[in-house]
C-alpha atoms as a PDB file:
ATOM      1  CA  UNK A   1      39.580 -34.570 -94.568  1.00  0.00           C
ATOM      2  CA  UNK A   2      43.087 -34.441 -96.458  1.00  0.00           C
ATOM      3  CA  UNK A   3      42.907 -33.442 -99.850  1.00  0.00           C
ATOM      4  CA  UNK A   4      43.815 -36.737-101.581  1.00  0.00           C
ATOM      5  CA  UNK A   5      40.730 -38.298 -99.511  1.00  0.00           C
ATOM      6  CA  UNK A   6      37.888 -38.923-101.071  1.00  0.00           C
ATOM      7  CA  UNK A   7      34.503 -39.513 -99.163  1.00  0.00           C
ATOM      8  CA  UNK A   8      33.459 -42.951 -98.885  1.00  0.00           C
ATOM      9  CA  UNK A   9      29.913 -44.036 -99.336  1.00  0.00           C
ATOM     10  CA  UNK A  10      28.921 -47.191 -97.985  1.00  0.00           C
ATOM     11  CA  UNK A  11      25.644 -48.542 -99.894  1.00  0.00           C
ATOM     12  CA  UNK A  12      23.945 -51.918 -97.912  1.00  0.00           C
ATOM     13  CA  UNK A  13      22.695 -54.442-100.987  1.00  0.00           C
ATOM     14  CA  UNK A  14      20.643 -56.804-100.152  1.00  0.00           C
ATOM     15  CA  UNK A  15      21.549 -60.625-100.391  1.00  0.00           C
ATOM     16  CA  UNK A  16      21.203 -62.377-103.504  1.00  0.00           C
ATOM     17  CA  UNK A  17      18.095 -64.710-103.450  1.00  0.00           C
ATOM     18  CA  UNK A  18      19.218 -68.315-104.471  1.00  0.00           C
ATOM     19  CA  UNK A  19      16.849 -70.354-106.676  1.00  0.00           C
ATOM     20  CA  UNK A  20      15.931 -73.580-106.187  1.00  0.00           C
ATOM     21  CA  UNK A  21      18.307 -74.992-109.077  1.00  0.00           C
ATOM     22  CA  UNK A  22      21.220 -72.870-107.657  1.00  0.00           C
ATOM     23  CA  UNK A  23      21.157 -74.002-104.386  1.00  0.00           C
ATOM     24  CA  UNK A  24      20.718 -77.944-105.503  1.00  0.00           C
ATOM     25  CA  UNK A  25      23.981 -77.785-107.706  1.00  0.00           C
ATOM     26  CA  UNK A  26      25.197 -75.920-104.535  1.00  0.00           C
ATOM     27  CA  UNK A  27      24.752 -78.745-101.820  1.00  0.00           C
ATOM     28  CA  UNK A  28      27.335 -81.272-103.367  1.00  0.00           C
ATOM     29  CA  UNK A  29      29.837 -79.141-104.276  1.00  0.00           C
ATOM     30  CA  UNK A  30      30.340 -78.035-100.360  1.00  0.00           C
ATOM     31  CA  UNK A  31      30.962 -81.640 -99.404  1.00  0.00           C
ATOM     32  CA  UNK A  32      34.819 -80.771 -97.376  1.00  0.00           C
ATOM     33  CA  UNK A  33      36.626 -77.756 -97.074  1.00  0.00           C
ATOM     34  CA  UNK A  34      40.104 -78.835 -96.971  1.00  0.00           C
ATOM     35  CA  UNK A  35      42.785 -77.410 -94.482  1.00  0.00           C
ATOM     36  CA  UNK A  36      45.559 -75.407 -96.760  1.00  0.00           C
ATOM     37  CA  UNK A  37      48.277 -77.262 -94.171  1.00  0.00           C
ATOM     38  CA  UNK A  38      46.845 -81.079 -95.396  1.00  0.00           C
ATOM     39  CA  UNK A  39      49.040 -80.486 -98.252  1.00  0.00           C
ATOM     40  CA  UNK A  40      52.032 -79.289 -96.089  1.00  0.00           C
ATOM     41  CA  UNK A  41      51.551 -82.183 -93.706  1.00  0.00           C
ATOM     42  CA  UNK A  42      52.028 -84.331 -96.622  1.00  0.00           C
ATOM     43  CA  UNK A  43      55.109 -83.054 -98.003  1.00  0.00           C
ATOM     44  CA  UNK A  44      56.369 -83.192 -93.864  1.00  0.00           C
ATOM     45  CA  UNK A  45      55.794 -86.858 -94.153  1.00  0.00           C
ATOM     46  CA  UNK A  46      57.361 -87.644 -97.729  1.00  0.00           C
ATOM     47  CA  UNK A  47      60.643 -85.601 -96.635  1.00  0.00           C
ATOM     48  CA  UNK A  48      60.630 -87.597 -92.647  1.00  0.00           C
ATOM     49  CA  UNK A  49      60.077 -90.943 -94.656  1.00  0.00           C
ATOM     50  CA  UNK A  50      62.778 -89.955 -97.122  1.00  0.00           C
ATOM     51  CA  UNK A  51      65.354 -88.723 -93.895  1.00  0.00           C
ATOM     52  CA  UNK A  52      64.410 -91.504 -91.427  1.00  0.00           C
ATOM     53  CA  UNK A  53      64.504 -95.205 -92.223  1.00  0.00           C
ATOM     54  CA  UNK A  54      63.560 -96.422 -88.624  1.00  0.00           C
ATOM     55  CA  UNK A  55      59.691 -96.109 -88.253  1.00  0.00           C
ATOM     56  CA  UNK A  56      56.819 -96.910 -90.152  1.00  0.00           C
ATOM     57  CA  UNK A  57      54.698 -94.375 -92.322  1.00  0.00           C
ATOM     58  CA  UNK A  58      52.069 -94.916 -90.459  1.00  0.00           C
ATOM     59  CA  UNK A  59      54.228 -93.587 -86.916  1.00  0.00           C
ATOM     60  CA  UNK A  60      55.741 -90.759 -89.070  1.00  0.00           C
ATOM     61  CA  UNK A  61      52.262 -89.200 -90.583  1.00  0.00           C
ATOM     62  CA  UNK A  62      51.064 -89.084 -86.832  1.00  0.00           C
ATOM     63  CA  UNK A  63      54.123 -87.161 -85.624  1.00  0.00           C
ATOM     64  CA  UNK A  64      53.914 -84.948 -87.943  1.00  0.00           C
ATOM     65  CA  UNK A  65      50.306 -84.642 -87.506  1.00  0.00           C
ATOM     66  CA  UNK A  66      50.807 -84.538 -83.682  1.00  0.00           C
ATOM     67  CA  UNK A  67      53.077 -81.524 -84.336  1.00  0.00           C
ATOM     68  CA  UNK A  68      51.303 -79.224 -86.928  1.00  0.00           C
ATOM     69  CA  UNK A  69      48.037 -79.874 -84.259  1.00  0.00           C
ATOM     70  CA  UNK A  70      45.824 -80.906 -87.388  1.00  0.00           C
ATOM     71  CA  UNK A  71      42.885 -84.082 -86.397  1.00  0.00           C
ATOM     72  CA  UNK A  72      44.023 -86.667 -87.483  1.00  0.00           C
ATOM     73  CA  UNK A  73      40.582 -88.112 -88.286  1.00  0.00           C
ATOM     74  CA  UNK A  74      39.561 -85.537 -90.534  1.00  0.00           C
ATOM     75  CA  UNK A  75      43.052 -85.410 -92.231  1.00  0.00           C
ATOM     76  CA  UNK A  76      42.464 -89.279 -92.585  1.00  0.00           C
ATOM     77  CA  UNK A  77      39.113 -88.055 -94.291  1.00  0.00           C
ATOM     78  CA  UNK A  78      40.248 -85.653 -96.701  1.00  0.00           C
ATOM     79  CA  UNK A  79      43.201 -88.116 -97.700  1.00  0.00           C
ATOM     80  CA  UNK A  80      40.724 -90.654 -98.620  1.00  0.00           C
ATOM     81  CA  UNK A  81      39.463 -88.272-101.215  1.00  0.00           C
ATOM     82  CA  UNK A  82      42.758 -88.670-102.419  1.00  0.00           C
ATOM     83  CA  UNK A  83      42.205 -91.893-103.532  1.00  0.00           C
ATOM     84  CA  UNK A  84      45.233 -94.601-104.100  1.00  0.00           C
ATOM     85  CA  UNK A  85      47.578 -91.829-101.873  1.00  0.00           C
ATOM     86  CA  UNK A  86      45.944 -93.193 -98.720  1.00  0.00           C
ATOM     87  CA  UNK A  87      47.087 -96.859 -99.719  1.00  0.00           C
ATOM     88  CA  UNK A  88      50.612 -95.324 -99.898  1.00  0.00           C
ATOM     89  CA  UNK A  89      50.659 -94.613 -96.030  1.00  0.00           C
ATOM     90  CA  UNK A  90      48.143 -96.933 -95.091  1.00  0.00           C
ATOM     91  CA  UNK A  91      45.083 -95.782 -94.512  1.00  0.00           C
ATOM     92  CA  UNK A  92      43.090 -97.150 -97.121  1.00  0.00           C
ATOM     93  CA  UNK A  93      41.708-100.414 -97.156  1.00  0.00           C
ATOM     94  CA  UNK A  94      39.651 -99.697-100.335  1.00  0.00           C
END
């Protein structure tokens, strides 16, 4: 062992036990994880509608979609947690 190394000790804990009220205010909290890249794809889409006139935002979002590989049904999901920004490229009927 080199001088400036120190000796590691590795110490197992074991897991923290939840209560009941923890793990209820838990639950709704974990209701979608979203993708970093949803927020990418949307700033794709507001630059291609800005560059391109021909095509409607609907065609656009799923090209860029298409491209970056993200589902589009669970992009459509997370968007509709948006709120009134899925009216903007119509997806909400709401």
């Amino acid at each position: 062992m080199n001088r400036r190394q120190r000796a590691k000790t590795v110490i197992e804990l074991e897991p923290r036990r939840t209560t009941d009220s923890e793990q209820k205010a838990q639950a709704p909290a974990k209701a979608m994880e979203p993708d970093p890249l949803y927020g990418v794809a949307l700033l794709k889409t507001a630059l291609e509608l800005k560059r391109r006139q021909d095509g409607s935002p609907e065609e656009i979002l799923r090209g860029v979609l298409a491209r970056m590989r993200l589902p589009e049904d669970e992009f459509r999901a997370w968007l509709a947690q948006q709120g009134e920004l899925s009216k903007v490229l119509g997806g909400g009927e709401s």
